[in-house]
PDB file of N, CA and C in Angstrom:
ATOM      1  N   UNK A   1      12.794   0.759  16.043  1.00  0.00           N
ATOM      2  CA  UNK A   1      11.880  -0.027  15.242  1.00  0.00           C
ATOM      3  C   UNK A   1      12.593  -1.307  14.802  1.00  0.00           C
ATOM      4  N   UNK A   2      12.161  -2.453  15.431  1.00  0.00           N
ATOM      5  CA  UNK A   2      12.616  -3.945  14.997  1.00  0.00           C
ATOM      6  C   UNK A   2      12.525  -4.038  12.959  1.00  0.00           C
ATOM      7  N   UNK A   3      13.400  -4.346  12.736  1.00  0.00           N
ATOM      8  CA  UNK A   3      13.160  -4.829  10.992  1.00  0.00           C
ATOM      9  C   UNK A   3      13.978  -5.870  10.744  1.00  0.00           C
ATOM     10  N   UNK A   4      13.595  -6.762   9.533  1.00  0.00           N
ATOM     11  CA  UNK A   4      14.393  -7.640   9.313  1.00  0.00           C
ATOM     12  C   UNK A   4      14.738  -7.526   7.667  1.00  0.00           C
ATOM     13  N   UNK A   5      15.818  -7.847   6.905  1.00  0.00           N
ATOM     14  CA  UNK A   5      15.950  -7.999   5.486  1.00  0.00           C
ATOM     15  C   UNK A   5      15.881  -9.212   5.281  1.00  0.00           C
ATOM     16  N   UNK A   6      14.670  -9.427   4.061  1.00  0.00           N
ATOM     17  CA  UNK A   6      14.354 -10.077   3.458  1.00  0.00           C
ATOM     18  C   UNK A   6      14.623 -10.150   1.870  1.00  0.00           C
ATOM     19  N   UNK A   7      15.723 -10.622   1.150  1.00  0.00           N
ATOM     20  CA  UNK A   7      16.259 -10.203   0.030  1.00  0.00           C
ATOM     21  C   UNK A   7      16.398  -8.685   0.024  1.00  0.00           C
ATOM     22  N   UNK A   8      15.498  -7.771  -0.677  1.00  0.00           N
ATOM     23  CA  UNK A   8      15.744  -6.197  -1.353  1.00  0.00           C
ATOM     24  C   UNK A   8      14.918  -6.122  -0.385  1.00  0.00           C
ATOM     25  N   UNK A   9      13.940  -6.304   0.594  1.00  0.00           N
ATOM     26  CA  UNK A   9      12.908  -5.622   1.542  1.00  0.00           C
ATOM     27  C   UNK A   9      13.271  -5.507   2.736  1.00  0.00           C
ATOM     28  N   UNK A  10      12.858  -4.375   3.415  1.00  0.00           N
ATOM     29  CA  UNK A  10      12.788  -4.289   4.759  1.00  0.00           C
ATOM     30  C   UNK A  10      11.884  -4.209   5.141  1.00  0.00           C
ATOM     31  N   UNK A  11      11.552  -5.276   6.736  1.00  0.00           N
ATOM     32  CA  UNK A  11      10.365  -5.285   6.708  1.00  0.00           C
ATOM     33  C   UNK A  11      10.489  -4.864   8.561  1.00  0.00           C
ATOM     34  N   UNK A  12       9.424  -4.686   8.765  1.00  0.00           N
ATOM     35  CA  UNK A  12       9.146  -4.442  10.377  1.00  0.00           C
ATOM     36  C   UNK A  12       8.638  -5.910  11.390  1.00  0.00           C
ATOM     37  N   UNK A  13       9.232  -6.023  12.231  1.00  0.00           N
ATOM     38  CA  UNK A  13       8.898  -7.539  12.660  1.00  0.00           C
ATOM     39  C   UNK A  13       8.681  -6.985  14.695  1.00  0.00           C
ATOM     40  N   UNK A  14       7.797  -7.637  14.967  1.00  0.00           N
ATOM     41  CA  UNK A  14       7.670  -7.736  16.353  1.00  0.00           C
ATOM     42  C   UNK A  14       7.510  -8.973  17.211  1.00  0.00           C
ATOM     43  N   UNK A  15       7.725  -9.646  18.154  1.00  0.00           N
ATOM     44  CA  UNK A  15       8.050 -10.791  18.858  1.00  0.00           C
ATOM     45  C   UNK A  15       7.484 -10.454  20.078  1.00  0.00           C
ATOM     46  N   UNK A  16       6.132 -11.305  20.234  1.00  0.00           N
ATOM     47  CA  UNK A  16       5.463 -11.265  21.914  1.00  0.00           C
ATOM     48  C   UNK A  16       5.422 -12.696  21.962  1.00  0.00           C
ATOM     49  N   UNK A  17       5.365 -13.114  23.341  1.00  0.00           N
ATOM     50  CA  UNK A  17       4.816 -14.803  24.022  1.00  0.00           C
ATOM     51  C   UNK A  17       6.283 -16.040  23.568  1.00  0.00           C
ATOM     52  N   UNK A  18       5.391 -16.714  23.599  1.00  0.00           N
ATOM     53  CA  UNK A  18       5.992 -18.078  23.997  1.00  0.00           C
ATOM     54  C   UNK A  18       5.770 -18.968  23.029  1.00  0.00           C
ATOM     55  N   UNK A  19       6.431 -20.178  22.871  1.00  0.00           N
ATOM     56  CA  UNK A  19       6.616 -21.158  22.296  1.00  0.00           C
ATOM     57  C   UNK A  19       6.349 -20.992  20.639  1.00  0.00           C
ATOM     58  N   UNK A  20       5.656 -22.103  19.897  1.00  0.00           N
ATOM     59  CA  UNK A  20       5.607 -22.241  18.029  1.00  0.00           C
ATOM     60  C   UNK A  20       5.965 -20.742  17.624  1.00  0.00           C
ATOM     61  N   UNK A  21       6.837 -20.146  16.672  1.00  0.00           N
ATOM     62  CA  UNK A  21       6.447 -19.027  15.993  1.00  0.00           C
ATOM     63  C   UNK A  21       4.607 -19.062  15.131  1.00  0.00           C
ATOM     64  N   UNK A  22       4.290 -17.627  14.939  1.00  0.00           N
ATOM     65  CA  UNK A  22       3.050 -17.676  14.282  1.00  0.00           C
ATOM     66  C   UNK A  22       3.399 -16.010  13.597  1.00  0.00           C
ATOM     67  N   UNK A  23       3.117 -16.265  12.241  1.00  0.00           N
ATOM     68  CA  UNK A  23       3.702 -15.098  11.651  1.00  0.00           C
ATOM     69  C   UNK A  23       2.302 -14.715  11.337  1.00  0.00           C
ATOM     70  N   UNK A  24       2.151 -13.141  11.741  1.00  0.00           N
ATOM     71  CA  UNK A  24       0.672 -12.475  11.811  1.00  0.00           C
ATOM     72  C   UNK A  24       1.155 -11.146  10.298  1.00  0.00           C
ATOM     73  N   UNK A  25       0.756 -11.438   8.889  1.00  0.00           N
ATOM     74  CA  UNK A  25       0.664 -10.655   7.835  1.00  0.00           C
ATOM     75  C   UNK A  25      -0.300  -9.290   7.906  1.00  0.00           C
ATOM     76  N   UNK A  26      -0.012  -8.614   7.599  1.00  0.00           N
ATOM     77  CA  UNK A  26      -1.352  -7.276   7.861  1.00  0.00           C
ATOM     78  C   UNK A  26      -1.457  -7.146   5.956  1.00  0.00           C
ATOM     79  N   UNK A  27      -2.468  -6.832   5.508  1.00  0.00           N
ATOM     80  CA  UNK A  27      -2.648  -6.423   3.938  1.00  0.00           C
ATOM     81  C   UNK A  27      -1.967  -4.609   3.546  1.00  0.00           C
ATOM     82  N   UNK A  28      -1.885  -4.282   2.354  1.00  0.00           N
ATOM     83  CA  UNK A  28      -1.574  -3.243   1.955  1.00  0.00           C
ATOM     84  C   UNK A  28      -2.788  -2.215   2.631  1.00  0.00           C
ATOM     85  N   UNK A  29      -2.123  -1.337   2.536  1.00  0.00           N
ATOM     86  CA  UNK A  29      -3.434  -0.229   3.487  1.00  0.00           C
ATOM     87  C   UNK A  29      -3.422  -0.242   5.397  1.00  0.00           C
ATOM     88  N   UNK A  30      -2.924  -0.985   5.828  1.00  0.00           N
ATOM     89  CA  UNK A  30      -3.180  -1.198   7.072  1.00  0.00           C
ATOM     90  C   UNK A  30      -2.120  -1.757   7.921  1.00  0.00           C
ATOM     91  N   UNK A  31      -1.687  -1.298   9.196  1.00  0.00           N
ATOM     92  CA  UNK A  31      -0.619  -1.352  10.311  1.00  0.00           C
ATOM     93  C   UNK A  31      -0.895  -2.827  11.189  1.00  0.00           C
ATOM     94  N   UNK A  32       0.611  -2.462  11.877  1.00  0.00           N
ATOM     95  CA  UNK A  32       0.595  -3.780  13.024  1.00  0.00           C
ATOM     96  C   UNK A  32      -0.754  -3.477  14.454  1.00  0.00           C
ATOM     97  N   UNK A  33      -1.386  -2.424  14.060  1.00  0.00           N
ATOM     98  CA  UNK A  33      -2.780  -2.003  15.080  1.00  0.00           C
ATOM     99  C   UNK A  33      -3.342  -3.195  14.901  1.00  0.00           C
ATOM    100  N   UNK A  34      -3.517  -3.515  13.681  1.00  0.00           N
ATOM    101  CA  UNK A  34      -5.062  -4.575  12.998  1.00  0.00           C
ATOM    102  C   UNK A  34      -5.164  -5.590  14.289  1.00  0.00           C
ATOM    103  N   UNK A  35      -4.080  -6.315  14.589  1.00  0.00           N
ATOM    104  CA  UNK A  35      -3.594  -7.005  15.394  1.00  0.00           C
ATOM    105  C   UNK A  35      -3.202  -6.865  17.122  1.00  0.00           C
ATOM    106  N   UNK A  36      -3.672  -5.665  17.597  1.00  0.00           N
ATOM    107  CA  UNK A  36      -3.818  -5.066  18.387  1.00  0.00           C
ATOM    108  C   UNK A  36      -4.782  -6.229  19.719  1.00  0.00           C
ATOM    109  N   UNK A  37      -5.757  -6.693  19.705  1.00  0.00           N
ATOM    110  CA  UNK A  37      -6.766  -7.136  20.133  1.00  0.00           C
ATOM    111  C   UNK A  37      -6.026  -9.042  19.940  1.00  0.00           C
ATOM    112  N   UNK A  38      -5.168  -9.514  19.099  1.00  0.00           N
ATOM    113  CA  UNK A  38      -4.475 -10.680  19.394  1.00  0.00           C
ATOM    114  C   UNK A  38      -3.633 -10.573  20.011  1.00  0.00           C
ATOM    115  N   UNK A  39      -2.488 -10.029  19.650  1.00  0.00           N
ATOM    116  CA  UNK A  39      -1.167  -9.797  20.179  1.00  0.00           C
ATOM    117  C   UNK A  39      -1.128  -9.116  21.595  1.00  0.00           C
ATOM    118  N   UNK A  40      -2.145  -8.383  21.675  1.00  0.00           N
ATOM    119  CA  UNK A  40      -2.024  -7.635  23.033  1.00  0.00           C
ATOM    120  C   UNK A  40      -0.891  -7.249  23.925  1.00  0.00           C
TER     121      UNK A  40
END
């Protein structure tokens, strides 16, 4: 499982495609699925 520290947090991070970064947030309650149908 990819993670990165962010001050006191660990967080889970994933990296698909090419070129600009675009950082995709999911809300409390809900997984990196939500995003399933962009990220592909």
């Amino acid at each position: 499982m990819p993670t990165i520290q962010v001050n006191d947090i660990q967080m889970y991070d994933e990296i698909h495609g090419e070129g600009e970064p675009l950082a995709l947030l999911v809300g409390l309650g809900t997984d990196i699925s939500e995003w399933s149908g962009i990220i592909g």
